[in-house]
N, C-alpha and C. Protein backbone atom coordinates (compact mmCIF):
# COMPACT_ATOMS: atom_id res chain seq x y z
N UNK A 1 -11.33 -21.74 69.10
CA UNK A 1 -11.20 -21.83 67.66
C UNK A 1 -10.03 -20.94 67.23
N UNK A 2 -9.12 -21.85 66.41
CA UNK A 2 -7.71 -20.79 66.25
C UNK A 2 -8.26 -19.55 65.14
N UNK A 3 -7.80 -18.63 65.05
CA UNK A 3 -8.00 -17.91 63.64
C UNK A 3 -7.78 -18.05 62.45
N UNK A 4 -6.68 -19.00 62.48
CA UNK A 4 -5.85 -19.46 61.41
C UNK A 4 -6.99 -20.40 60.47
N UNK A 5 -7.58 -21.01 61.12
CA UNK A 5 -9.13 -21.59 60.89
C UNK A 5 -10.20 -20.69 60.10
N UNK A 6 -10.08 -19.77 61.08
CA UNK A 6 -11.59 -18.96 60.38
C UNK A 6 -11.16 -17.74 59.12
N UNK A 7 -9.95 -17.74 59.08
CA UNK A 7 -9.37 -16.72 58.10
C UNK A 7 -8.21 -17.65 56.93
N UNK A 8 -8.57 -17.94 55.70
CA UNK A 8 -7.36 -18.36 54.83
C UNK A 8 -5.91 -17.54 54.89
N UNK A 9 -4.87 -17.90 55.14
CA UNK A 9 -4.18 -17.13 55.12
C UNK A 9 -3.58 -16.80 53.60
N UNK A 10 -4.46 -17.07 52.29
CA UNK A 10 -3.42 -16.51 51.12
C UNK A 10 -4.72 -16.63 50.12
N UNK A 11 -4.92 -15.57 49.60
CA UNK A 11 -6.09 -16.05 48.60
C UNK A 11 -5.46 -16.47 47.26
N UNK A 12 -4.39 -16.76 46.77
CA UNK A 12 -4.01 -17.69 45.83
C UNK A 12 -3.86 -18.81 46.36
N UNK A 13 -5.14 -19.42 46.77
CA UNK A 13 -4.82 -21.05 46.46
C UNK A 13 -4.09 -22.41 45.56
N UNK A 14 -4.69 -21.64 44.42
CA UNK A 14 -4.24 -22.45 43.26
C UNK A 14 -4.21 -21.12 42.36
N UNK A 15 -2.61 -20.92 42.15
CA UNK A 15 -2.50 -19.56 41.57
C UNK A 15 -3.08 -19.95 39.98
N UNK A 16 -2.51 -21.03 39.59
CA UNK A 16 -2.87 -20.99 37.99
C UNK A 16 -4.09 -20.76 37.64
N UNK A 17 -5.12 -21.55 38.96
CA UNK A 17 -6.40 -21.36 38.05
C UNK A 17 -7.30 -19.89 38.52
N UNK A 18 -6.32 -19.63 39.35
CA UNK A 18 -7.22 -18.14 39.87
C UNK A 18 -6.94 -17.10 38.98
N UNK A 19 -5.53 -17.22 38.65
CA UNK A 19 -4.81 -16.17 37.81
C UNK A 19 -5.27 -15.96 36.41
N UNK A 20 -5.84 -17.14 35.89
CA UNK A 20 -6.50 -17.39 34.19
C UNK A 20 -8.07 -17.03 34.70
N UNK A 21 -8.74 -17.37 36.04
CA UNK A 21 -9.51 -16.67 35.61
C UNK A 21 -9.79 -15.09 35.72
N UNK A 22 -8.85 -14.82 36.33
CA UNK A 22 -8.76 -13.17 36.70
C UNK A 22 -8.39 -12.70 35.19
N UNK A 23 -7.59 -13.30 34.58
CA UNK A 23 -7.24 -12.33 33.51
C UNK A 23 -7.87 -13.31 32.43
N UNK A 24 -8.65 -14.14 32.16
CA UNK A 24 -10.09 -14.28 31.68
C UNK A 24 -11.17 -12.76 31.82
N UNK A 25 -11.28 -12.51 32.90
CA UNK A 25 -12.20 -11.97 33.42
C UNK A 25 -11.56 -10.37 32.51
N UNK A 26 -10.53 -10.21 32.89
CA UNK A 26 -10.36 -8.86 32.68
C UNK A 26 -10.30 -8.73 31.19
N UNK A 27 -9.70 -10.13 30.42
CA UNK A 27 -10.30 -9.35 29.28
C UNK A 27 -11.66 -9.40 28.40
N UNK A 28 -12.31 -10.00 28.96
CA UNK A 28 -13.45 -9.72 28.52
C UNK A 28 -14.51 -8.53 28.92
N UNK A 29 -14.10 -7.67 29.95
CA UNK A 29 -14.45 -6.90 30.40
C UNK A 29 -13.60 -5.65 29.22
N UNK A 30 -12.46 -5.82 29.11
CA UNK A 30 -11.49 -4.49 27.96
C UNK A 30 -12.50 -4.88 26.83
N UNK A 31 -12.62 -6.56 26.00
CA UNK A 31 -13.46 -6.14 25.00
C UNK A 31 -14.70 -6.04 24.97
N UNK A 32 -15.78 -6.10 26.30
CA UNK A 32 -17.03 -5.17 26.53
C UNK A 32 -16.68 -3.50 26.33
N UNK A 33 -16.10 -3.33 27.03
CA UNK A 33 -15.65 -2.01 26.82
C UNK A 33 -15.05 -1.33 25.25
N UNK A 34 -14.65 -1.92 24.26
CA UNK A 34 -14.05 -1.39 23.41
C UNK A 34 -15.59 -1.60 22.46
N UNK A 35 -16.31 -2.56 22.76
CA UNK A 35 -17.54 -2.64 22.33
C UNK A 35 -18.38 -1.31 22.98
N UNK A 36 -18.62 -1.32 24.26
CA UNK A 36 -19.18 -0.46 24.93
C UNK A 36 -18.94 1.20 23.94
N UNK A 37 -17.32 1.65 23.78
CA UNK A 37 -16.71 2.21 23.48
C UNK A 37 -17.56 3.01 21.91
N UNK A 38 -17.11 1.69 21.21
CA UNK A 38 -17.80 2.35 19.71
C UNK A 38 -19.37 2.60 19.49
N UNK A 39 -19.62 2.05 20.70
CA UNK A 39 -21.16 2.12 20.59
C UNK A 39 -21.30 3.75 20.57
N UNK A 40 -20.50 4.00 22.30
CA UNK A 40 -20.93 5.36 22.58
C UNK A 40 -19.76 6.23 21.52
N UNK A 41 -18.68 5.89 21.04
CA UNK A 41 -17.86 7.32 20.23
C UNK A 41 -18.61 7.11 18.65
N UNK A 42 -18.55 6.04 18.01
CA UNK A 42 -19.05 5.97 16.75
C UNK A 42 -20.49 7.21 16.45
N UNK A 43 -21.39 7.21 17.24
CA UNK A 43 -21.94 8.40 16.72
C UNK A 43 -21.87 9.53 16.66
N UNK A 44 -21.18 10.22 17.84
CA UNK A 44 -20.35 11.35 17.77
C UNK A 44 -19.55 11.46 16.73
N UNK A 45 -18.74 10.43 16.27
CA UNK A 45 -17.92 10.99 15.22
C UNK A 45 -18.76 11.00 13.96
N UNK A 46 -19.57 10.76 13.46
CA UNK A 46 -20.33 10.71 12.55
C UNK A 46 -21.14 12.12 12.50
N UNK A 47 -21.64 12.50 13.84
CA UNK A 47 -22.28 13.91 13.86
C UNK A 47 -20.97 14.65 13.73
N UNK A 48 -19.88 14.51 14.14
CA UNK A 48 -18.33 15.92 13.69
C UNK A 48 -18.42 15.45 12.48
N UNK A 49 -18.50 14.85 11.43
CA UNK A 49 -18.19 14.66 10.07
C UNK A 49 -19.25 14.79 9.34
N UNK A 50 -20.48 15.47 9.85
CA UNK A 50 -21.94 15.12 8.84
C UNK A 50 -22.39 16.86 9.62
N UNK A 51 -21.68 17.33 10.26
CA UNK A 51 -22.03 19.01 10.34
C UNK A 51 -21.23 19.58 9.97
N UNK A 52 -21.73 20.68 9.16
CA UNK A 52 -20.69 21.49 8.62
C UNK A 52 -20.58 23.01 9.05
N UNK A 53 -21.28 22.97 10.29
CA UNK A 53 -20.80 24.28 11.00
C UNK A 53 -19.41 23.97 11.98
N UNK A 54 -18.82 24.92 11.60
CA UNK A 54 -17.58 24.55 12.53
C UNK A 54 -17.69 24.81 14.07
N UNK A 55 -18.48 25.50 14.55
CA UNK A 55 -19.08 25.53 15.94
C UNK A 55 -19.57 24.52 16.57
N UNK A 56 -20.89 23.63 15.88
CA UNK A 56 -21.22 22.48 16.35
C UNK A 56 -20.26 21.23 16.06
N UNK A 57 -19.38 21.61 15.39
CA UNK A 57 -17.77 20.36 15.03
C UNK A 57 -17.06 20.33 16.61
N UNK A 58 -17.29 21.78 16.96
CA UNK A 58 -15.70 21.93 18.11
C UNK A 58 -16.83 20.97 19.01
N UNK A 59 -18.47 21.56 19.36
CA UNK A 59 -19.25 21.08 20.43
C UNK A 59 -18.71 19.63 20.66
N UNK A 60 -19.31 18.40 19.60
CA UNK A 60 -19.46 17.36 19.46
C UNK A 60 -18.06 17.22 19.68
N UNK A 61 -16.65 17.75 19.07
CA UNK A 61 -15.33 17.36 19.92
C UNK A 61 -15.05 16.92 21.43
N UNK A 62 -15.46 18.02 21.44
CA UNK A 62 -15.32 18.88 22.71
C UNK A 62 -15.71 17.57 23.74
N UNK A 63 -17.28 17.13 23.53
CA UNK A 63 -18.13 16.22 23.92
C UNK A 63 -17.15 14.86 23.81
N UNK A 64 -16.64 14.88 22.90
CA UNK A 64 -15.77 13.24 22.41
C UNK A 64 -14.50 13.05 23.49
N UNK A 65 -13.45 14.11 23.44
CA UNK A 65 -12.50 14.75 23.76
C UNK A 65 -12.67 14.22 25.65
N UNK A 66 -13.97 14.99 26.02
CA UNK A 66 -14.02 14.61 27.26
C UNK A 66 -14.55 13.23 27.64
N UNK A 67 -15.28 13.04 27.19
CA UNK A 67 -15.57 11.26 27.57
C UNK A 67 -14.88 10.12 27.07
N UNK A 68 -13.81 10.33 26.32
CA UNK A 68 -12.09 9.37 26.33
C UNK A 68 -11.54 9.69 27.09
N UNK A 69 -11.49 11.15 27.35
CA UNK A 69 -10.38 10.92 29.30
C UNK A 69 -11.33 10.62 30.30
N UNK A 70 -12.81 10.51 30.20
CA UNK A 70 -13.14 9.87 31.93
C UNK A 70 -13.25 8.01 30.99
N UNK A 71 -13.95 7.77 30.03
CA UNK A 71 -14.87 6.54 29.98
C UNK A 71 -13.37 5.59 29.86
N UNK A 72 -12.25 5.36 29.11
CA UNK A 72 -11.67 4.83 29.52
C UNK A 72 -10.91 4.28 29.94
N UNK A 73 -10.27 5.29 30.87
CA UNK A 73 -9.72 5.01 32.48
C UNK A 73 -11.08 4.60 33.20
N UNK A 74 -12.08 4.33 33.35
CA UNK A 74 -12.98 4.11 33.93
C UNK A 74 -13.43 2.95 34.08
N UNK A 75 -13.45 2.43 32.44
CA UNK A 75 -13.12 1.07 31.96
C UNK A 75 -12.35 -0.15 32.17
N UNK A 76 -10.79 0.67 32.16
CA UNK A 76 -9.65 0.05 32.56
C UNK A 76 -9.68 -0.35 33.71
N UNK A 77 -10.09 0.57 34.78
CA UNK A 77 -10.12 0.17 36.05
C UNK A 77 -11.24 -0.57 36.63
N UNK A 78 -12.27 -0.40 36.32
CA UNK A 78 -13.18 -1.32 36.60
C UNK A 78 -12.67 -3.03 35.81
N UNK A 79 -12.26 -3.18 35.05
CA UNK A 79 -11.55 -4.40 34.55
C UNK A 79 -10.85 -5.25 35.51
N UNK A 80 -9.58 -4.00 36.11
CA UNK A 80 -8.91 -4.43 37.15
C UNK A 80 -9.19 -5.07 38.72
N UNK A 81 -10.27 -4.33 38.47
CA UNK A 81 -11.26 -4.73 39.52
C UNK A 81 -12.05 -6.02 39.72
N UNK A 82 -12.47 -5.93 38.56
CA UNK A 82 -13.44 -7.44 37.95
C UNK A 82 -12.32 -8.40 38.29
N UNK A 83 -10.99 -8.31 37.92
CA UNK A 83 -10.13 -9.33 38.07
C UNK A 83 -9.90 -9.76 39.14
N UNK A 84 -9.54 -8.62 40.40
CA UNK A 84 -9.69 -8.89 41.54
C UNK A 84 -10.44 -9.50 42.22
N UNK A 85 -11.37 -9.35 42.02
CA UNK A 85 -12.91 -9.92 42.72
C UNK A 85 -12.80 -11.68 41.91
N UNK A 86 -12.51 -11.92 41.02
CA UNK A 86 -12.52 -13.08 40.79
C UNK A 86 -11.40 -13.71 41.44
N UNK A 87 -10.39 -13.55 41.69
CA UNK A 87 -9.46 -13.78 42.66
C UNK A 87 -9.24 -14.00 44.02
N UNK A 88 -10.26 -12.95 44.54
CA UNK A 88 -10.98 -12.80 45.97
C UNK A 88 -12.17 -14.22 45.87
N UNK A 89 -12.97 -13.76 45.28
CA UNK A 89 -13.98 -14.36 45.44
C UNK A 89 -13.93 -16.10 44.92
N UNK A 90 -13.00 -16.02 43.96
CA UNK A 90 -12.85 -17.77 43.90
C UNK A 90 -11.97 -18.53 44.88
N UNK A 91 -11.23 -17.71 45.56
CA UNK A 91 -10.74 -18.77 46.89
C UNK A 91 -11.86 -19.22 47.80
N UNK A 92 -12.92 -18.73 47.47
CA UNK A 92 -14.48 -19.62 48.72
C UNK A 92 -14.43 -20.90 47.50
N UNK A 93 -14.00 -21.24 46.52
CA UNK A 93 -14.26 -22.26 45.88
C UNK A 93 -12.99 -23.18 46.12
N UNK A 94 -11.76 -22.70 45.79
CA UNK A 94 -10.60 -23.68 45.25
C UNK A 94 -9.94 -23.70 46.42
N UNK A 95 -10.12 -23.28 47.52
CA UNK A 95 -9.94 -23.48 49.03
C UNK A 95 -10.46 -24.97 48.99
N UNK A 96 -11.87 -25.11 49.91
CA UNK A 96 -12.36 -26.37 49.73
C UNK A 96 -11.78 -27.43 48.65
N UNK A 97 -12.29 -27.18 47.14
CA UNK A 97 -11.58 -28.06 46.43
C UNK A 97 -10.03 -28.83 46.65
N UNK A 98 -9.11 -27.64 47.29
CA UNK A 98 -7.71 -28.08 47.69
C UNK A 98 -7.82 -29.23 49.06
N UNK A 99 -9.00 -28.62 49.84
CA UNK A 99 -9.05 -29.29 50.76
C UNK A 99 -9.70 -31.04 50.76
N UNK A 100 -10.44 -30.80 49.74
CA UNK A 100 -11.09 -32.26 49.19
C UNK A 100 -10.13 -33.16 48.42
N UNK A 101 -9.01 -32.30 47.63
CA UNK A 101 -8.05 -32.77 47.08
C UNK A 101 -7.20 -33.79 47.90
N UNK A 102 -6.72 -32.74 49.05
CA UNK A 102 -5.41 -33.75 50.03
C UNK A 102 -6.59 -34.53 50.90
N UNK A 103 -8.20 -34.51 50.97
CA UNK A 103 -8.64 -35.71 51.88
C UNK A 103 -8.74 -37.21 50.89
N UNK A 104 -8.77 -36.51 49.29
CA UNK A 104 -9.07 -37.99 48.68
C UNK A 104 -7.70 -38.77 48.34
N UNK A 105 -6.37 -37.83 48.54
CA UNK A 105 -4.89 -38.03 48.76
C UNK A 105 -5.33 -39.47 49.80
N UNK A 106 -5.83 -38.94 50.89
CA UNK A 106 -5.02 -39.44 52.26
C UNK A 106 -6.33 -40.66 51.84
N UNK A 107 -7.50 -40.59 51.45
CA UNK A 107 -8.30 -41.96 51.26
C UNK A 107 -7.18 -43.33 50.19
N UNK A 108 -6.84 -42.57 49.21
CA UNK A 108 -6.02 -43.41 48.39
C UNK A 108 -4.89 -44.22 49.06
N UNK A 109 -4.48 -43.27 50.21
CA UNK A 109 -3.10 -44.32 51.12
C UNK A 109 -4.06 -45.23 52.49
N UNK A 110 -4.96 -45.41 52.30
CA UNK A 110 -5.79 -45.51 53.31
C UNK A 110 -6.30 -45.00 54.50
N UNK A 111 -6.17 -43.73 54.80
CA UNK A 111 -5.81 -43.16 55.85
C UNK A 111 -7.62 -42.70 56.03
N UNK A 112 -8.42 -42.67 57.15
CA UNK A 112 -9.88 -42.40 56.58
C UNK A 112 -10.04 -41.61 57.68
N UNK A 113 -9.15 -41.29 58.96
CA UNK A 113 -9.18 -40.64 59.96
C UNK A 113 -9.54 -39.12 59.85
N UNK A 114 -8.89 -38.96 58.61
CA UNK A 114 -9.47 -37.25 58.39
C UNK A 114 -11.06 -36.43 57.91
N UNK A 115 -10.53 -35.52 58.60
CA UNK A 115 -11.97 -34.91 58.47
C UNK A 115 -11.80 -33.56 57.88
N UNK A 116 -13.01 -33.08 56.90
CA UNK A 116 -12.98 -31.75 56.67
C UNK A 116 -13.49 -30.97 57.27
N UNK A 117 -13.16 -29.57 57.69
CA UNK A 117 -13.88 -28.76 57.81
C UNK A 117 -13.78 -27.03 57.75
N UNK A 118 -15.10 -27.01 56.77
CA UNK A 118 -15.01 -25.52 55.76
C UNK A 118 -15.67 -24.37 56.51
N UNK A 119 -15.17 -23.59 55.80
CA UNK A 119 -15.07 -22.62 56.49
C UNK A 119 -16.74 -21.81 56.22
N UNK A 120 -17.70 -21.07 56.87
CA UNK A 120 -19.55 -20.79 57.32
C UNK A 120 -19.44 -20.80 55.49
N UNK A 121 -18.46 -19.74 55.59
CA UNK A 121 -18.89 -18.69 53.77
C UNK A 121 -18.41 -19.00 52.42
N UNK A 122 -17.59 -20.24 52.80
CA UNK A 122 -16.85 -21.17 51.67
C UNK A 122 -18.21 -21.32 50.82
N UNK A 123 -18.16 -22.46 50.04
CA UNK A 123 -18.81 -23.03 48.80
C UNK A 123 -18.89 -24.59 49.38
N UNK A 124 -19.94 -25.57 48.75
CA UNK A 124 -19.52 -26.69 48.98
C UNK A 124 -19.67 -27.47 50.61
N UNK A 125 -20.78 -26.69 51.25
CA UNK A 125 -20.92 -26.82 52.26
C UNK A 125 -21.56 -28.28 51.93
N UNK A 126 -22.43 -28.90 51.64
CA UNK A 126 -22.90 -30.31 51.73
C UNK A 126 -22.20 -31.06 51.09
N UNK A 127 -21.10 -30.84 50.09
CA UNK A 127 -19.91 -32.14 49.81
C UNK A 127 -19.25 -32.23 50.94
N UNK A 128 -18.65 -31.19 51.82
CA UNK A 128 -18.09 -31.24 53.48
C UNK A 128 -18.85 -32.24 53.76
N UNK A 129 -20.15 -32.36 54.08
CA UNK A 129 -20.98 -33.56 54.75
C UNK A 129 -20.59 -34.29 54.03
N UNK A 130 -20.86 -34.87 53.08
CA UNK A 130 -21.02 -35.94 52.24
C UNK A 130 -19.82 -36.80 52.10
N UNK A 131 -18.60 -35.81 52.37
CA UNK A 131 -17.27 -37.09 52.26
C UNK A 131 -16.72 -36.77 53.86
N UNK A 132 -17.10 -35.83 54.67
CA UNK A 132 -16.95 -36.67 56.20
C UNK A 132 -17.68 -37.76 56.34
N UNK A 133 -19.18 -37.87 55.81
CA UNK A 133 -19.62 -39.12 56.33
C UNK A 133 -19.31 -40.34 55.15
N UNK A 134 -18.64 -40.29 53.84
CA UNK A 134 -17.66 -41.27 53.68
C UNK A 134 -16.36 -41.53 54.44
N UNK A 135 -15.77 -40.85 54.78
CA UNK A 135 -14.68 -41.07 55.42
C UNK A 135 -14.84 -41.82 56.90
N UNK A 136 -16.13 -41.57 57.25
CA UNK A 136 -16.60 -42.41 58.45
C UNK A 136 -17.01 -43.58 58.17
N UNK A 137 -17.45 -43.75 56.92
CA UNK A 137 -17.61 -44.82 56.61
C UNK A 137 -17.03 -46.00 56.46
N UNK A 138 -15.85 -45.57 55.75
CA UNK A 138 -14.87 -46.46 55.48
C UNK A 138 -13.52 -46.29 56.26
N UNK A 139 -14.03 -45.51 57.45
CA UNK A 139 -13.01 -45.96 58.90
C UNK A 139 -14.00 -47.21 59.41
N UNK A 140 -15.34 -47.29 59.22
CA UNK A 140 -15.63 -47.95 60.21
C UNK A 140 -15.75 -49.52 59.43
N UNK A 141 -15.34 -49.56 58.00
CA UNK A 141 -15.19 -50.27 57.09
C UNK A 141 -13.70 -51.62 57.34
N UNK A 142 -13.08 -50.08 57.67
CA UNK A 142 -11.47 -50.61 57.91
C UNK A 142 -11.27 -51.67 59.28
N UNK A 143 -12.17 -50.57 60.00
CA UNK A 143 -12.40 -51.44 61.12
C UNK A 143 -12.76 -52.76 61.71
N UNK A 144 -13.47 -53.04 60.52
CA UNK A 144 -14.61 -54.50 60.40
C UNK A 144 -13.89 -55.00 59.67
N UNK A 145 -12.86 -54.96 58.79
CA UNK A 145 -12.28 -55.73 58.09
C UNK A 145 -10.83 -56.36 58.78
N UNK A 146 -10.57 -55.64 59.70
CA UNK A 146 -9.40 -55.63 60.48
C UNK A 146 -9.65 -56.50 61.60
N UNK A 147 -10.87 -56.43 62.18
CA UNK A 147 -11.17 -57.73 63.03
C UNK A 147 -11.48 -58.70 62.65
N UNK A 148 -11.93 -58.69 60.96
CA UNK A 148 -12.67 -60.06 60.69
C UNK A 148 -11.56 -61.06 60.28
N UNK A 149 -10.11 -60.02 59.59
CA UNK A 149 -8.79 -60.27 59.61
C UNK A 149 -8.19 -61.21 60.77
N UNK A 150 -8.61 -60.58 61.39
CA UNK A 150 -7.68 -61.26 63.23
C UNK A 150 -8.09 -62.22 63.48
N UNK A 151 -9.77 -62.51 63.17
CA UNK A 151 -10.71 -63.74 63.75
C UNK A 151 -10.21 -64.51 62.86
N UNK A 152 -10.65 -64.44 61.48
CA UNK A 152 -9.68 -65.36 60.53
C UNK A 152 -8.44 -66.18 60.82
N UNK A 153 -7.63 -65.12 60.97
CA UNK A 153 -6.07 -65.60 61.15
C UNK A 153 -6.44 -66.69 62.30
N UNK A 154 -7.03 -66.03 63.34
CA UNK A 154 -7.16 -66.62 64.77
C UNK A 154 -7.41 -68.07 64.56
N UNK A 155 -8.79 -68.04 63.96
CA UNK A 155 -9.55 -69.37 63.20
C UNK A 155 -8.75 -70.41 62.17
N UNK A 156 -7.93 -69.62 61.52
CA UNK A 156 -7.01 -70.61 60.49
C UNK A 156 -6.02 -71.56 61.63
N UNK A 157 -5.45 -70.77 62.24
CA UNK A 157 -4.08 -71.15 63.23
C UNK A 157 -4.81 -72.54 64.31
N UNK A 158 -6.34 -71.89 64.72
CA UNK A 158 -6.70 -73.13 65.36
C UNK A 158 -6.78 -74.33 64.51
N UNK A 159 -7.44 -74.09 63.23
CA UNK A 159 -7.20 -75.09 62.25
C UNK A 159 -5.95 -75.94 62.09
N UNK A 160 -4.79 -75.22 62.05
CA UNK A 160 -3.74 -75.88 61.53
C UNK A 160 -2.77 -76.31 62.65
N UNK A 161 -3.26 -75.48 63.73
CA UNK A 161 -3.04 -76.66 65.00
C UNK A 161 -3.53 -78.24 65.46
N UNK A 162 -4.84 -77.99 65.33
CA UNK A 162 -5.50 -79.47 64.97
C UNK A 162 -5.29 -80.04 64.35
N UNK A 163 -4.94 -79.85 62.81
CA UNK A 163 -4.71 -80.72 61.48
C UNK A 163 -3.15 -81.07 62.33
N UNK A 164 -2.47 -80.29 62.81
CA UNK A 164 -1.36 -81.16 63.34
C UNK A 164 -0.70 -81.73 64.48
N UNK A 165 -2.31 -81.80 65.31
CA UNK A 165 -2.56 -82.64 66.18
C UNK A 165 -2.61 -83.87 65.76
N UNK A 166 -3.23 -84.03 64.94
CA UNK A 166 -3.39 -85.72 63.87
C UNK A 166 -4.21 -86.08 64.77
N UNK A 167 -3.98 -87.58 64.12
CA UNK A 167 -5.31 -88.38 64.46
C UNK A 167 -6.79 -87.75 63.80
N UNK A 168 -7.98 -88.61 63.77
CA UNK A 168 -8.70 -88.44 63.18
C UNK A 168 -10.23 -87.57 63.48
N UNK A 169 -9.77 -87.24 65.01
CA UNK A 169 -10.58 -86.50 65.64
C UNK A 169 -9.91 -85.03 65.23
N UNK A 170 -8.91 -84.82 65.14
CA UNK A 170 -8.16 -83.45 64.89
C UNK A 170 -8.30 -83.20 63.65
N UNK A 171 -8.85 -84.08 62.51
CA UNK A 171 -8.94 -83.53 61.24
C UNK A 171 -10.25 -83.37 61.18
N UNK A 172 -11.23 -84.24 61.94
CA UNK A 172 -13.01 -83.67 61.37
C UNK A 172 -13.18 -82.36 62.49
N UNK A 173 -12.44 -82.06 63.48
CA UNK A 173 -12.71 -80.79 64.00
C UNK A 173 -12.18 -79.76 62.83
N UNK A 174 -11.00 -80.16 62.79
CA UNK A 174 -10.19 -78.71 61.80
C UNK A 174 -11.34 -78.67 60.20
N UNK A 175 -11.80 -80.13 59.58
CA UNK A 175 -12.41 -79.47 58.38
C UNK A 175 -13.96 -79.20 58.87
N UNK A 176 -14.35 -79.26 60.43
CA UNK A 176 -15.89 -78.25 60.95
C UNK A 176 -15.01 -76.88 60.82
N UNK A 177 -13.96 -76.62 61.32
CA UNK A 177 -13.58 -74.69 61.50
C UNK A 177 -13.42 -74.47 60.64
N UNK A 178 -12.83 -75.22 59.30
CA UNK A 178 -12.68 -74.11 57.97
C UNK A 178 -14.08 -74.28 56.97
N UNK A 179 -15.00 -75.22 57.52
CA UNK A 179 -16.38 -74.92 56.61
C UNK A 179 -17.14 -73.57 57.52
N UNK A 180 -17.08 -73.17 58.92
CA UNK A 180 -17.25 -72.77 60.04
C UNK A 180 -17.26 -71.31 59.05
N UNK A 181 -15.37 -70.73 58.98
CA UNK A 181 -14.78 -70.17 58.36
C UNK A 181 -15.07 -69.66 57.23
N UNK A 182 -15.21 -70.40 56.25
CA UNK A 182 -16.13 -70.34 54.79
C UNK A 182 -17.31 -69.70 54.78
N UNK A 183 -17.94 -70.28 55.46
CA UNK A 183 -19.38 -69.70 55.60
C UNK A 183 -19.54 -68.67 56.18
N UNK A 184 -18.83 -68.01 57.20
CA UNK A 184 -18.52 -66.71 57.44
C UNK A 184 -17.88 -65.54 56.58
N UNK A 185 -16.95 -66.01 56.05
CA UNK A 185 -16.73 -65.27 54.81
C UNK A 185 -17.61 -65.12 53.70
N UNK A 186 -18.73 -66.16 53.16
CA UNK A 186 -19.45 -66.03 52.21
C UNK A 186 -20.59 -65.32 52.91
N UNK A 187 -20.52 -65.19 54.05
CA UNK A 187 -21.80 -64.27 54.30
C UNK A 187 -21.51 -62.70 54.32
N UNK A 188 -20.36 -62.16 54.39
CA UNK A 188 -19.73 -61.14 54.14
C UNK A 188 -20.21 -60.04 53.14
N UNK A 189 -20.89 -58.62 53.58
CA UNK A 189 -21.45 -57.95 52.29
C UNK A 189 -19.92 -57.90 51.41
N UNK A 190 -20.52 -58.01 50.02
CA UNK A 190 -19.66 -57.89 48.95
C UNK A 190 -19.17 -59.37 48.22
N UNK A 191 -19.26 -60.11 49.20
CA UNK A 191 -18.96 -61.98 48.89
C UNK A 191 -20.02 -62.15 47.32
């Protein structure tokens, strides 16, 4: 098993949609936080403006003062983070998807030979099943249609050899092979 297999080599798959949701992600995380934020400063500042000892003013500062330099940088970076992880973590999705993408490519040119296969920790492990065993399907589709093609042709040509054999024995054989013919085709699933 190559490695190249068991490891993606780029976690921007599809940069656009990883990138909107990373910075989706991050800002809704800045305005949790600016929410988060007034929750926790709004009462502090209300206790510095509703005491009128100047001692318990500096306290409650003091108190404010220090939890804007840890809470947020703390914030910020955990944001950055959140973004990351959506970035990381949505290539187990838009991996596969890319990969389902170029197999329904190659179904559209007819091509049914291909197969997927995802990776233990991807996403989407039973659509993997589900369009390998279409794709088997309609190889083995192609297949049956491709011989019934040949027999046809095969069957017409004897026809139109006979019809130009002449005489009257060469035409009630040739119109037995194309009722022969007919009726093989109308028995055909999908007829």
């Amino acid at each position: 098993m190559a490695i190249s297999s068991i490891f993606r080599r780029r976690y921007l798959v599809k940069p656009g949609y990883q990138l909107r949701l990373a910075l989706t992600l991050f800002t809704y995380i800045i305005a949790y936080s600016i929410i988060l934020g007034f929750i926790m400063f709004y009462p502090l500042y209300r206790e510095i403006y509703a005491v009128a000892n100047v001692e318990e003013q500096a306290r409650a500062s003091a108190v404010a003062l220090y939890l804007h330099k840890r809470v947020w940088l703390g914030m910020f970076v955990v944001a950055v983070l959140a973004a990351m992880h959506a970035v990381l973590s949505s290539h187990r999705i838009v991996g596969p998807i890319e990969r389902f993408e170029k197999m329904i490519e190659a179904f559209t040119k007819g091509d049914y030979s291909r197969r997927i296969r995802i990776r233990k920790k991807d996403e989407m492990k039973e659509l993997e099943y589900l369009i390998n065993n279409l794709a088997e399907s309609l190889e083995k589709r192609k297949a049956l249609d491709s011989r019934f093609r040949e027999d046809l042709d095969a069957r017409l040509k004897a026809v139109l050899s006979l019809m130009e054999a002449g005489g009257h024995e060469g035409a009630e054989d040739a119109r037995k092979k194309l009722k022969d013919a007919i009726t093989d085709m109308e028995s055909l699933p999908g007829s």
